[in-house]
Each structure stands twice: as C-alpha cells, then as structure tokens.
PDB file of N, CA and C in Angstrom:
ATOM      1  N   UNK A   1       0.836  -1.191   0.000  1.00  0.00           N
ATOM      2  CA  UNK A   1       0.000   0.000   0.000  1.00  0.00           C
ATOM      3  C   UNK A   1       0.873   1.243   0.000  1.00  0.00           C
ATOM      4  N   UNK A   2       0.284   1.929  -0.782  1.00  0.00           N
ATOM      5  CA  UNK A   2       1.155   3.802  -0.866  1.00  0.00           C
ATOM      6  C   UNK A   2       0.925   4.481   0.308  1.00  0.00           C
ATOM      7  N   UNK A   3       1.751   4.947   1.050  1.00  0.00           N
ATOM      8  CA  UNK A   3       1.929   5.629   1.731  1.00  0.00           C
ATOM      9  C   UNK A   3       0.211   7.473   2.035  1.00  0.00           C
ATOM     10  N   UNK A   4      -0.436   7.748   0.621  1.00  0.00           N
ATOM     11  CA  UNK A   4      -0.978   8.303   0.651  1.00  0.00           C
ATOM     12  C   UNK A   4      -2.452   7.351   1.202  1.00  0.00           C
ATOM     13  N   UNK A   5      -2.545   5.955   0.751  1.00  0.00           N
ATOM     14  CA  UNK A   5      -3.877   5.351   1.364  1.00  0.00           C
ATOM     15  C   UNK A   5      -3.795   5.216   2.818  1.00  0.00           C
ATOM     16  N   UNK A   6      -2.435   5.300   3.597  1.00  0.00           N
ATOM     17  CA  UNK A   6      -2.524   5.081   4.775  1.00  0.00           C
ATOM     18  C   UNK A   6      -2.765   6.505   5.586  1.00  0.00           C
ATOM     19  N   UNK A   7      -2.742   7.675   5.082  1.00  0.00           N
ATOM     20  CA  UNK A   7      -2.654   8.934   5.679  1.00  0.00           C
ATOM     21  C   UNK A   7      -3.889   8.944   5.799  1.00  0.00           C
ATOM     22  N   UNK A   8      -4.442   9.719   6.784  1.00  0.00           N
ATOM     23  CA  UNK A   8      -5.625   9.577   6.906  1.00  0.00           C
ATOM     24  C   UNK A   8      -6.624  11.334   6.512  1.00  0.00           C
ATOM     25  N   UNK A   9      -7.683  11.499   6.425  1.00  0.00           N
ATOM     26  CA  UNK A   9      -8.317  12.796   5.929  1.00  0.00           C
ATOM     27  C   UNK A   9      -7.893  14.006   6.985  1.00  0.00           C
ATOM     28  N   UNK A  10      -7.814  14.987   6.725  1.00  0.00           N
ATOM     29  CA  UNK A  10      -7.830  15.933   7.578  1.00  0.00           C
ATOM     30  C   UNK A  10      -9.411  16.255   8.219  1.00  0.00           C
ATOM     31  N   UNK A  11      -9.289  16.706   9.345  1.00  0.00           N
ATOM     32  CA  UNK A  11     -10.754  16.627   9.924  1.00  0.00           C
ATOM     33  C   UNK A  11     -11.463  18.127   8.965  1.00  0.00           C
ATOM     34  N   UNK A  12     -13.041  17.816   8.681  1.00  0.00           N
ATOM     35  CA  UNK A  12     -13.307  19.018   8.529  1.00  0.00           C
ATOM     36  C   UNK A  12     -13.267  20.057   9.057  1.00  0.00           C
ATOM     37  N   UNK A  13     -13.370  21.414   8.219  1.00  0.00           N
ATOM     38  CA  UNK A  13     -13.861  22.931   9.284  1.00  0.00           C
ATOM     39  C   UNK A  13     -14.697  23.206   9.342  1.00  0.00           C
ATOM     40  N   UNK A  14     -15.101  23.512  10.644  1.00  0.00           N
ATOM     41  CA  UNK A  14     -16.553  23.686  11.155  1.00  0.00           C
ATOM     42  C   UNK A  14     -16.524  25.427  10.644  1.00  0.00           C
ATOM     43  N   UNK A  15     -17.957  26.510  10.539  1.00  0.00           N
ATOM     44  CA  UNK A  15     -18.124  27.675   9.721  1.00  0.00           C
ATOM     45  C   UNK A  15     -18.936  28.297  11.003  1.00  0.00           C
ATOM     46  N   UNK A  16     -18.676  29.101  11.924  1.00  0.00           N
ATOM     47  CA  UNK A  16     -20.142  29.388  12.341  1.00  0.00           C
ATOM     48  C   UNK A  16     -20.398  30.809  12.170  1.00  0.00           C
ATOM     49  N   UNK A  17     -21.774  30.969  11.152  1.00  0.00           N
ATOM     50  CA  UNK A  17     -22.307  32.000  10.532  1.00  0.00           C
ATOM     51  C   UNK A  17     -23.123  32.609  11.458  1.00  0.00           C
ATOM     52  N   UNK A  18     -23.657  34.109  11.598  1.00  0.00           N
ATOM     53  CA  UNK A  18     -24.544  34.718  12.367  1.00  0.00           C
ATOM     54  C   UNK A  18     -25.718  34.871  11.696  1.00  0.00           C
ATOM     55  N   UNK A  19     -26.569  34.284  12.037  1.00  0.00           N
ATOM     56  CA  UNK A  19     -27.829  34.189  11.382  1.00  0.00           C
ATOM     57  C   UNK A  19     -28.803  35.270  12.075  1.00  0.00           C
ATOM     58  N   UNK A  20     -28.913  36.540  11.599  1.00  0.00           N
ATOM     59  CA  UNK A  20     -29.292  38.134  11.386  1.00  0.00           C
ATOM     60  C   UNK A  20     -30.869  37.243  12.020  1.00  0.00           C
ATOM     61  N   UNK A  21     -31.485  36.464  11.050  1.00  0.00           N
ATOM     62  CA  UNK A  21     -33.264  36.404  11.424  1.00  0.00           C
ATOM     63  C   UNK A  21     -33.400  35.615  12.902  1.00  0.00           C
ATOM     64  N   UNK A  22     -32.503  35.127  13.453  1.00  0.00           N
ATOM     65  CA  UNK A  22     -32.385  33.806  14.322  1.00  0.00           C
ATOM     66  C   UNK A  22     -32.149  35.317  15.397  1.00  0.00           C
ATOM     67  N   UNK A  23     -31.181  35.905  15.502  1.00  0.00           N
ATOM     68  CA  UNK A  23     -31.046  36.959  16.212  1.00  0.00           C
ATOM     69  C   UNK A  23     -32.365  37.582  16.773  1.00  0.00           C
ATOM     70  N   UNK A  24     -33.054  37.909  15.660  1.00  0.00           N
ATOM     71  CA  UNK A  24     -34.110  39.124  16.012  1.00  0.00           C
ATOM     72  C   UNK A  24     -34.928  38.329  16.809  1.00  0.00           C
ATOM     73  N   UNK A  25     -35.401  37.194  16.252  1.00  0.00           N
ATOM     74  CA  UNK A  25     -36.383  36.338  16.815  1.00  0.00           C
ATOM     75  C   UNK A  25     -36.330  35.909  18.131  1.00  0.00           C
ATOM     76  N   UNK A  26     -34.700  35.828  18.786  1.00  0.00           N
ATOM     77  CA  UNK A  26     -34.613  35.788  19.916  1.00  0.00           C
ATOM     78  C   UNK A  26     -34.599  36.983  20.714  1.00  0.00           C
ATOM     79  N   UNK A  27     -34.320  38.090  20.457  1.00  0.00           N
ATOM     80  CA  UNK A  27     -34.619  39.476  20.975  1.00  0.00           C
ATOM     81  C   UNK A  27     -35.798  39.943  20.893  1.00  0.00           C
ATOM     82  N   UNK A  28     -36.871  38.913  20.453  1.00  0.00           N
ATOM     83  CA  UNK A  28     -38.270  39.508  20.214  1.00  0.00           C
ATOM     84  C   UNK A  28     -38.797  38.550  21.500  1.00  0.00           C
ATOM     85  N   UNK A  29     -38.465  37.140  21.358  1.00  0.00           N
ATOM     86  CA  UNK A  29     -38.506  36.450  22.777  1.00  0.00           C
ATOM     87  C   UNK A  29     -38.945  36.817  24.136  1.00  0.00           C
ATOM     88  N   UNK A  30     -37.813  37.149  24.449  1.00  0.00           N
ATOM     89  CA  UNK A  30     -37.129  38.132  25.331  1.00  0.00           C
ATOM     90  C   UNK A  30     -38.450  39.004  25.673  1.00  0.00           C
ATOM     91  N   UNK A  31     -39.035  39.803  24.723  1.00  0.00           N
ATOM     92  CA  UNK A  31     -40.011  40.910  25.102  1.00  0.00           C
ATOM     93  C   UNK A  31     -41.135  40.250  25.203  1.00  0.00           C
ATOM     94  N   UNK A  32     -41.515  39.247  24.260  1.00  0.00           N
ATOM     95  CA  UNK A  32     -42.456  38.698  24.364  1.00  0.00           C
ATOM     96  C   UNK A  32     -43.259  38.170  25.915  1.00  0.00           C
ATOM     97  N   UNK A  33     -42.209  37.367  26.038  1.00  0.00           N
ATOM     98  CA  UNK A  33     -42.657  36.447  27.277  1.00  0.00           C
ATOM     99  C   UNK A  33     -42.790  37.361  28.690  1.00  0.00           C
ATOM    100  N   UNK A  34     -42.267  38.587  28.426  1.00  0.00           N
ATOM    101  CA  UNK A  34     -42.568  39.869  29.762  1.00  0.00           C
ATOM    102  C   UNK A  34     -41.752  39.788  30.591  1.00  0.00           C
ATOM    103  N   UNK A  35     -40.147  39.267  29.876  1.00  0.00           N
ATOM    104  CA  UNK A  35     -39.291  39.545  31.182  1.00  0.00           C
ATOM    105  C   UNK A  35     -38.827  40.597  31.461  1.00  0.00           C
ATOM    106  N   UNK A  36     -39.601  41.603  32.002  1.00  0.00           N
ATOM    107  CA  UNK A  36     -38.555  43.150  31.836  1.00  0.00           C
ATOM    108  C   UNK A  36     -39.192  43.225  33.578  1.00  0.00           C
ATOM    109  N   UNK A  37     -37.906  43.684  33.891  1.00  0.00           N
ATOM    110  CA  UNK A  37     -38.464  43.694  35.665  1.00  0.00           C
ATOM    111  C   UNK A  37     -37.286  45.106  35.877  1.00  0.00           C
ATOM    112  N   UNK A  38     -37.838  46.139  36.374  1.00  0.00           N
ATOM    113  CA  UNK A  38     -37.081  47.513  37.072  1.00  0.00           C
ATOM    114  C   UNK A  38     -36.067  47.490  38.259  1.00  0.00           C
ATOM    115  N   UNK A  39     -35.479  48.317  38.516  1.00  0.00           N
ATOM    116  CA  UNK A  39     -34.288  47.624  39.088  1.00  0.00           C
ATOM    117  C   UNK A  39     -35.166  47.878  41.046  1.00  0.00           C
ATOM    118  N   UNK A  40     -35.144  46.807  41.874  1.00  0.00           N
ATOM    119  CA  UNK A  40     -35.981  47.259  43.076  1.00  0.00           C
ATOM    120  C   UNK A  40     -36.675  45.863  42.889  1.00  0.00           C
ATOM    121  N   UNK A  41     -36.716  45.282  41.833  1.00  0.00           N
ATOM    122  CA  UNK A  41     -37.456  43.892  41.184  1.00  0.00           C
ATOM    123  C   UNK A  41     -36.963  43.000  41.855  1.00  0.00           C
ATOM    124  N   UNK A  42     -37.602  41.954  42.594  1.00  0.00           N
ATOM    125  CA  UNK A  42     -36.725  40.648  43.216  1.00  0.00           C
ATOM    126  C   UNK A  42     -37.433  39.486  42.188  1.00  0.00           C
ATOM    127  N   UNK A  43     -35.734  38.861  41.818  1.00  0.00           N
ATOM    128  CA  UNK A  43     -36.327  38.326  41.129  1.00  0.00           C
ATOM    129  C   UNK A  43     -35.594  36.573  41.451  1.00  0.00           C
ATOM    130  N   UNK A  44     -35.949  35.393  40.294  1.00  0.00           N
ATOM    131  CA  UNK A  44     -35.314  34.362  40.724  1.00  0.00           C
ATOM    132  C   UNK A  44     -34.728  33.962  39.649  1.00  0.00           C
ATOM    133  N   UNK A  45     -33.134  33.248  40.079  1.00  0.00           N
ATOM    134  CA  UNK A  45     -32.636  32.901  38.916  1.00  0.00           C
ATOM    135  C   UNK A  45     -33.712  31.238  38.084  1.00  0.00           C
ATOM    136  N   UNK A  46     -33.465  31.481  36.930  1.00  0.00           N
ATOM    137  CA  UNK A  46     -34.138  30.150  36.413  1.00  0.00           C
ATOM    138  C   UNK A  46     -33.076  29.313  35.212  1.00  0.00           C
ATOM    139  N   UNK A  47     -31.507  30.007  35.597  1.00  0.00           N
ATOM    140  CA  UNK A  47     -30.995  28.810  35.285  1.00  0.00           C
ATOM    141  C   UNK A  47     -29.579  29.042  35.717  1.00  0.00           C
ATOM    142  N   UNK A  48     -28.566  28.505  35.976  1.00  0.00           N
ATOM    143  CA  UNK A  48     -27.118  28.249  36.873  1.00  0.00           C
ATOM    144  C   UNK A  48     -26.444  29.389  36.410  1.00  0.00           C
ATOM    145  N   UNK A  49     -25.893  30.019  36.934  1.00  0.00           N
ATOM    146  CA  UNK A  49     -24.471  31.169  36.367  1.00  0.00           C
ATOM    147  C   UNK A  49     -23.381  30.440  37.054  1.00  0.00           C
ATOM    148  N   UNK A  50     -22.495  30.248  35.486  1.00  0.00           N
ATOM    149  CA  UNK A  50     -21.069  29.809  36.191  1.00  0.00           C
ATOM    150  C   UNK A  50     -19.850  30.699  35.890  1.00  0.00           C
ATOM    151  N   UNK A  51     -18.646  30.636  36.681  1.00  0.00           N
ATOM    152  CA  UNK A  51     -17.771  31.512  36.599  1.00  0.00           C
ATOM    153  C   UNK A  51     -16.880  31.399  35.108  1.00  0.00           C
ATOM    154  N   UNK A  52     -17.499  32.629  33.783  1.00  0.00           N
ATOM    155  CA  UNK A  52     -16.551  32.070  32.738  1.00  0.00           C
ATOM    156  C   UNK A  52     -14.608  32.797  32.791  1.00  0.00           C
ATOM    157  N   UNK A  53     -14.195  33.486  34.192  1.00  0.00           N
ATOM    158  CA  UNK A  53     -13.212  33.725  34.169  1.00  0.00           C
ATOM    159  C   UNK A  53     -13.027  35.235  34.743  1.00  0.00           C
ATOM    160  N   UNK A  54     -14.182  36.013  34.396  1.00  0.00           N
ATOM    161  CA  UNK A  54     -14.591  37.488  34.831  1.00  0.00           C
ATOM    162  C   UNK A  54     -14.612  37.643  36.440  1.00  0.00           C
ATOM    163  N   UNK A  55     -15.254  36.864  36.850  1.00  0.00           N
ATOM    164  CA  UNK A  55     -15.611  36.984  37.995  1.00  0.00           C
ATOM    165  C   UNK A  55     -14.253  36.839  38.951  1.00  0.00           C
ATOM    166  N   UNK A  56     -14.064  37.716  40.095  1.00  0.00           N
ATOM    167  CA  UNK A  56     -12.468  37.617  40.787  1.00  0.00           C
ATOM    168  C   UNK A  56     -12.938  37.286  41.399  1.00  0.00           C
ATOM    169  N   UNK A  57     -11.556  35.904  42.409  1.00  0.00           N
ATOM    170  CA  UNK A  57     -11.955  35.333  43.238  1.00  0.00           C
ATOM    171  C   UNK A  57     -12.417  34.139  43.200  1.00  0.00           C
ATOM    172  N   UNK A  58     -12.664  33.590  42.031  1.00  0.00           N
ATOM    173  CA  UNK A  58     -13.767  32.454  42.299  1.00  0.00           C
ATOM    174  C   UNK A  58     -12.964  31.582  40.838  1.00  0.00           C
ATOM    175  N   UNK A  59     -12.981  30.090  41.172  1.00  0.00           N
ATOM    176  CA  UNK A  59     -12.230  29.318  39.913  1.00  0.00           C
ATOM    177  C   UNK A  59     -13.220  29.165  38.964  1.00  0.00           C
ATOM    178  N   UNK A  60     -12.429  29.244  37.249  1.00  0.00           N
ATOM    179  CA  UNK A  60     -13.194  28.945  36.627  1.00  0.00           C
ATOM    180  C   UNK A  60     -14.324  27.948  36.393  1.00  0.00           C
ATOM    181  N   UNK A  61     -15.131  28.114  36.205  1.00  0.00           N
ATOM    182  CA  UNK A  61     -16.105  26.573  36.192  1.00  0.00           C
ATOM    183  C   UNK A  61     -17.202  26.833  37.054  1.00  0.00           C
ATOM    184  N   UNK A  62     -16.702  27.487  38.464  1.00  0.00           N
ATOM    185  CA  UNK A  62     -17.204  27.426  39.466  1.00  0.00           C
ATOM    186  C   UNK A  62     -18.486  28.592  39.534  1.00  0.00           C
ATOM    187  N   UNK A  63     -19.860  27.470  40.124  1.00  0.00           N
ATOM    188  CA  UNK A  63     -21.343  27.895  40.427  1.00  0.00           C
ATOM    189  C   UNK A  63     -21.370  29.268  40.536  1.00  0.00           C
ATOM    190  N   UNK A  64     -21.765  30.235  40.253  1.00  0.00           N
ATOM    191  CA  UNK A  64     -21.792  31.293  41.150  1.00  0.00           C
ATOM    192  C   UNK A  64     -23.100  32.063  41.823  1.00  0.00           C
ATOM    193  N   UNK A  65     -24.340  31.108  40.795  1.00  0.00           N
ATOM    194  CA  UNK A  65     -25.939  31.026  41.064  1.00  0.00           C
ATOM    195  C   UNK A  65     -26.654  30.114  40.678  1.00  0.00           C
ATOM    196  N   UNK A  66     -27.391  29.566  41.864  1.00  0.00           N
ATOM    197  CA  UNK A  66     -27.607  28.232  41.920  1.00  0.00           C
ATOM    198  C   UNK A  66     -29.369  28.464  40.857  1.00  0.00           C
ATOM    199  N   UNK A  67     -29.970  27.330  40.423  1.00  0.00           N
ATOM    200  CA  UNK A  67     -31.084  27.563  40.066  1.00  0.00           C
ATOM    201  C   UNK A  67     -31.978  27.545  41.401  1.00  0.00           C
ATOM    202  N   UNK A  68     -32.952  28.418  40.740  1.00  0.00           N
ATOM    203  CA  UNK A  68     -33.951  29.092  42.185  1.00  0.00           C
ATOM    204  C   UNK A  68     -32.916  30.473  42.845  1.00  0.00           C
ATOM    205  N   UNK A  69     -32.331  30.347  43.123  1.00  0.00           N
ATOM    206  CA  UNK A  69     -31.295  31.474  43.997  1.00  0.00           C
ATOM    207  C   UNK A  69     -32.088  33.031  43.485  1.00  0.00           C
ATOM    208  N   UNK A  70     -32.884  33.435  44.608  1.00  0.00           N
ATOM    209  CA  UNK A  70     -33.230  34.529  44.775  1.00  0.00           C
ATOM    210  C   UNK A  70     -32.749  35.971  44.876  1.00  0.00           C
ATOM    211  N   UNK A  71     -32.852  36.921  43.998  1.00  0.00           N
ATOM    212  CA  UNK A  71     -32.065  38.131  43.922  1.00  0.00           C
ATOM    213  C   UNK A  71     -32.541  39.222  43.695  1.00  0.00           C
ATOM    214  N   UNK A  72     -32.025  40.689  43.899  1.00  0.00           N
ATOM    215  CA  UNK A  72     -32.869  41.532  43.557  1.00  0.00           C
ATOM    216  C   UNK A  72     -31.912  42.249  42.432  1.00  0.00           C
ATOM    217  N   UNK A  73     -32.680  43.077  41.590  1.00  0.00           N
ATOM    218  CA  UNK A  73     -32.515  43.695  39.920  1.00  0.00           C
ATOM    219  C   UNK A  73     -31.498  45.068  40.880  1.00  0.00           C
ATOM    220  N   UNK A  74     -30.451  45.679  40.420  1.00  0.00           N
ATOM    221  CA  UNK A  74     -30.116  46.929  40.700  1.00  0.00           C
ATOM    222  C   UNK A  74     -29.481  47.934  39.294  1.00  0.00           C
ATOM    223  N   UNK A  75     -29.629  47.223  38.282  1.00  0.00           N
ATOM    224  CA  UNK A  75     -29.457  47.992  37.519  1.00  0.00           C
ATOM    225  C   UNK A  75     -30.475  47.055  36.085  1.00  0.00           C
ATOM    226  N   UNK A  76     -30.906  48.111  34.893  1.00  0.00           N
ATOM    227  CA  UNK A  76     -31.216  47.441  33.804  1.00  0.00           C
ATOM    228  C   UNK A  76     -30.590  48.803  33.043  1.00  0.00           C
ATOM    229  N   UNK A  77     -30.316  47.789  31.646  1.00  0.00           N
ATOM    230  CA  UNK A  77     -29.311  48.951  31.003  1.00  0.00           C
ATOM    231  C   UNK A  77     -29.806  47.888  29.784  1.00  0.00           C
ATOM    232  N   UNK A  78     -29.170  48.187  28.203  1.00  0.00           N
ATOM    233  CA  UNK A  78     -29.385  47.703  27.080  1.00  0.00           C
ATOM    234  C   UNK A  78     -27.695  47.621  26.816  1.00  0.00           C
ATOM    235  N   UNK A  79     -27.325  46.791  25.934  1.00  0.00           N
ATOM    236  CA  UNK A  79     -26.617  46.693  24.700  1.00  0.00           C
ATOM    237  C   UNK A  79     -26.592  46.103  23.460  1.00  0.00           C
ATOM    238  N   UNK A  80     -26.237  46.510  22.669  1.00  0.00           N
ATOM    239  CA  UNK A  80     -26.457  46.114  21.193  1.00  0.00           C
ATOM    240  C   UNK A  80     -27.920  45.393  21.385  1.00  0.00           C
ATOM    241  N   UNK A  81     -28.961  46.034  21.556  1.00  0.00           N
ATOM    242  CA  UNK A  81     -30.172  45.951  21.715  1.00  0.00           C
ATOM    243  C   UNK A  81     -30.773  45.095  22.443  1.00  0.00           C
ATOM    244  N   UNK A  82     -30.310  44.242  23.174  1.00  0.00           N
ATOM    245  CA  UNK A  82     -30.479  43.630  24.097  1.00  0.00           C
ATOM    246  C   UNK A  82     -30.154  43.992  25.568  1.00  0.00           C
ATOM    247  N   UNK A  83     -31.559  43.542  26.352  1.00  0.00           N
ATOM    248  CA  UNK A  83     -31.461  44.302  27.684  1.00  0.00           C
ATOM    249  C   UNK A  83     -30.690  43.074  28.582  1.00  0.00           C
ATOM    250  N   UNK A  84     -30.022  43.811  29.752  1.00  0.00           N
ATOM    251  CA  UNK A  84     -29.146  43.144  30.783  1.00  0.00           C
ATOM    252  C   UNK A  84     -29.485  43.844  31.921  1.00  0.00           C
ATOM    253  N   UNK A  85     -29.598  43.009  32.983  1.00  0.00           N
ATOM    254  CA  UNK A  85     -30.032  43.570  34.348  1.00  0.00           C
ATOM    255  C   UNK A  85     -28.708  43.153  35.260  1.00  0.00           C
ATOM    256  N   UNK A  86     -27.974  43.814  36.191  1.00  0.00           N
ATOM    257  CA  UNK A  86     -26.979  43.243  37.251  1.00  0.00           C
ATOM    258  C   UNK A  86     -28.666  43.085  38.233  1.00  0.00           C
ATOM    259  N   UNK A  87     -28.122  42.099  38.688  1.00  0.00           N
ATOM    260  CA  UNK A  87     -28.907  41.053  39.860  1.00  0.00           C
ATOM    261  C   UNK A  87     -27.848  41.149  41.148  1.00  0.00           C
ATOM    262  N   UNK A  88     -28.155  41.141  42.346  1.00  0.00           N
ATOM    263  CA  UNK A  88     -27.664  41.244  43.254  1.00  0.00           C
ATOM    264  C   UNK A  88     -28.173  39.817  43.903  1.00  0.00           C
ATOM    265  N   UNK A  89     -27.180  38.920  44.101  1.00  0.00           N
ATOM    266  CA  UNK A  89     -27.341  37.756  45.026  1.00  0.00           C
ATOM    267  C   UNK A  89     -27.271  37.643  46.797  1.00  0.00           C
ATOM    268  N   UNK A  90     -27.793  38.241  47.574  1.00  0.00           N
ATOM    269  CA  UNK A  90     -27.649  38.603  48.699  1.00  0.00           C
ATOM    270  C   UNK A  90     -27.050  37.264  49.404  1.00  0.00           C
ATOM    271  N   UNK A  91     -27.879  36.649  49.417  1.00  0.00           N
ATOM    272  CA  UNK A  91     -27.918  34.758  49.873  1.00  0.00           C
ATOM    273  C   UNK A  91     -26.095  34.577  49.962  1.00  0.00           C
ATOM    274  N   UNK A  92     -25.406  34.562  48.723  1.00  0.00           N
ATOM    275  CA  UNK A  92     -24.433  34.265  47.953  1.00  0.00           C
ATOM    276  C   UNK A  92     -23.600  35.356  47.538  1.00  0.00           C
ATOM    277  N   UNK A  93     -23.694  36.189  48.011  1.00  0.00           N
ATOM    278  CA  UNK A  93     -22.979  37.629  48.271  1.00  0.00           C
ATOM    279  C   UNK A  93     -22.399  37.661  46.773  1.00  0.00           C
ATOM    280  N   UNK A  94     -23.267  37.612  45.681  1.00  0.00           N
ATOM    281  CA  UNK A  94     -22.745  37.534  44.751  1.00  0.00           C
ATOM    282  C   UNK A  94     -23.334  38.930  43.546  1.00  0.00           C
ATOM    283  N   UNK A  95     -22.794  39.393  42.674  1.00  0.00           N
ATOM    284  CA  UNK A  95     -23.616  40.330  42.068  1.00  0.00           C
ATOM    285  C   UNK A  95     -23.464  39.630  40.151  1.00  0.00           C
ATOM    286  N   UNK A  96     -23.931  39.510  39.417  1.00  0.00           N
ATOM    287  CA  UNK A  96     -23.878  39.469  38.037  1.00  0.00           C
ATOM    288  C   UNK A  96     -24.687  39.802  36.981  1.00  0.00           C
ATOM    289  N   UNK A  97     -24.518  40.012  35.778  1.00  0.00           N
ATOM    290  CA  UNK A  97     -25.045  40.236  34.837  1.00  0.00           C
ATOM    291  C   UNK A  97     -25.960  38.809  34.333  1.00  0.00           C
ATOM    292  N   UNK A  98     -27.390  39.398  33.701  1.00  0.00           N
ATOM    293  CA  UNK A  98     -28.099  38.325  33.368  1.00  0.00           C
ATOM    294  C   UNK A  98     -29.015  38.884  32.709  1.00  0.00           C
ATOM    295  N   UNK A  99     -29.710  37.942  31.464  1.00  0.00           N
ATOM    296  CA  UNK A  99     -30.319  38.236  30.560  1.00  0.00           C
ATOM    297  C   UNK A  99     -32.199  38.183  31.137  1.00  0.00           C
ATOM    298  N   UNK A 100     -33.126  38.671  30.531  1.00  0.00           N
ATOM    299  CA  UNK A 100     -34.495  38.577  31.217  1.00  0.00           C
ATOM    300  C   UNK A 100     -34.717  37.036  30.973  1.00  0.00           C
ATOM    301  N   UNK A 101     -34.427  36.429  30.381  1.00  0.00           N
ATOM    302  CA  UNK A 101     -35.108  35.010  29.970  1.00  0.00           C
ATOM    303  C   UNK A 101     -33.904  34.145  30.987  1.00  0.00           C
ATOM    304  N   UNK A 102     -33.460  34.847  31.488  1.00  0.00           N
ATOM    305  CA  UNK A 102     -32.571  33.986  32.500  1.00  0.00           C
ATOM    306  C   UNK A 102     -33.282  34.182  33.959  1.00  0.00           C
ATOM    307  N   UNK A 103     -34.064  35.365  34.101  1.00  0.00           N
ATOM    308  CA  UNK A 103     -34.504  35.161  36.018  1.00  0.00           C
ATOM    309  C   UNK A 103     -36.317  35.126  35.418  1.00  0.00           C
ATOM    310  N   UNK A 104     -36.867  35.136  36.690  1.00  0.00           N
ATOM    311  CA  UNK A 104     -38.730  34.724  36.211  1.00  0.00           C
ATOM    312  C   UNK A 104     -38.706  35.738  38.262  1.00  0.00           C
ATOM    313  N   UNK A 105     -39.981  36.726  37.875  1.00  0.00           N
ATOM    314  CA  UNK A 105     -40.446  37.649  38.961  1.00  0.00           C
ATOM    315  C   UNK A 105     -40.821  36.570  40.493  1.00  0.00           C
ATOM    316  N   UNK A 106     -40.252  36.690  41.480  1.00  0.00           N
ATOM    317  CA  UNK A 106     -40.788  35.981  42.613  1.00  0.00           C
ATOM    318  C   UNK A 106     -42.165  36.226  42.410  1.00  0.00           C
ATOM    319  N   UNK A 107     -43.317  36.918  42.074  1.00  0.00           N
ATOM    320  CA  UNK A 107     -44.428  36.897  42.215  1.00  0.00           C
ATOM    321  C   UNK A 107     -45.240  35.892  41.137  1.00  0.00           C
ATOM    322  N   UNK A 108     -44.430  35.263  40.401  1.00  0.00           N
ATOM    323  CA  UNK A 108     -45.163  34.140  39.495  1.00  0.00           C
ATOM    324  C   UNK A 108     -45.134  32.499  40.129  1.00  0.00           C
TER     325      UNK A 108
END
C-alpha cells in the first residue's frame, strides 16, 4: 500500500455564521414572554451562572448562582439591543449580569 492510502483525511472545518433572522427572533422572545423587571425587582434565577473567568476570586467553572437562587434587579441597562439587568445575590454575596429570559419575577 502507498503511503498516501494510509494517511488519513484531515478533519473538517466547522463555519459558524450569524444568522441576522435567528437573532431578532430571539430578541423579540425576550419581550415577548414579559421579562422586563425595574431595578428594586426581586427576582429568581431560572438557570445556573457559572464563573466564565470574569468573575475575581472564584475558579473557573465554578457555580456562582444556583437555580432558584433569589435576587434583587439593581441595575437594567441595554446593549447592542439587548437588555441586561446586574442582579444582586444577597444569599451568595454575589452580584452578576443576566439576561431577562434567564430570572422569572418571585411573584409568578
């Protein structure tokens, strides 16, 4: 056998494109479902925040809001058209950034 049948394929390249309509649709989401809560808002997380490296103090990987973990809103602000609230973790003396489709109002 030739030396070229034994070489084996190079792996493919993966492409990842930004799909503009996939975008909007999820920023329409977002408004849809009524997550907009003012900052004074207690709200609950409804899914894990983990440490991607930002956070000082704490190893990567590591929990930094548990699901359920109760918090209150102290700031809402927008970027690139999407809204972000800092959440204050009292429980967990923790503070972070989080999207509306990430916490749900203690009053639901």
């Amino acid at each position: 056998m030739s030396e070229k049948a034994n070489a084996t394929a190079p792996a493919a390249v993966r492409r990842v494109c930004c799909d503009a309509r996939a975008r909007r649709a999820e920023q329409s989401l977002d408004l849809a479902e009524g997550h907009e809560f003012m900052p004074g808002d207690e709200v609950r997380s409804i899914r894990p925040v983990k440490n991607d490296g930002v956070y000082p103090h704490k190893d990567i990987g590591e929990i930094l809001v548990q699901y359920g973990d109760a918090g209150i809103v102290r700031e809402r602000w927008s970027f690139l058209g999407s809204i972000y609230y800092t959440v204050e973790f009292v429980a967990r003396a923790t503070v972070v950034i989080m999207r509306g489709r990430e916490l749900m109002g203690l009053a639901r």
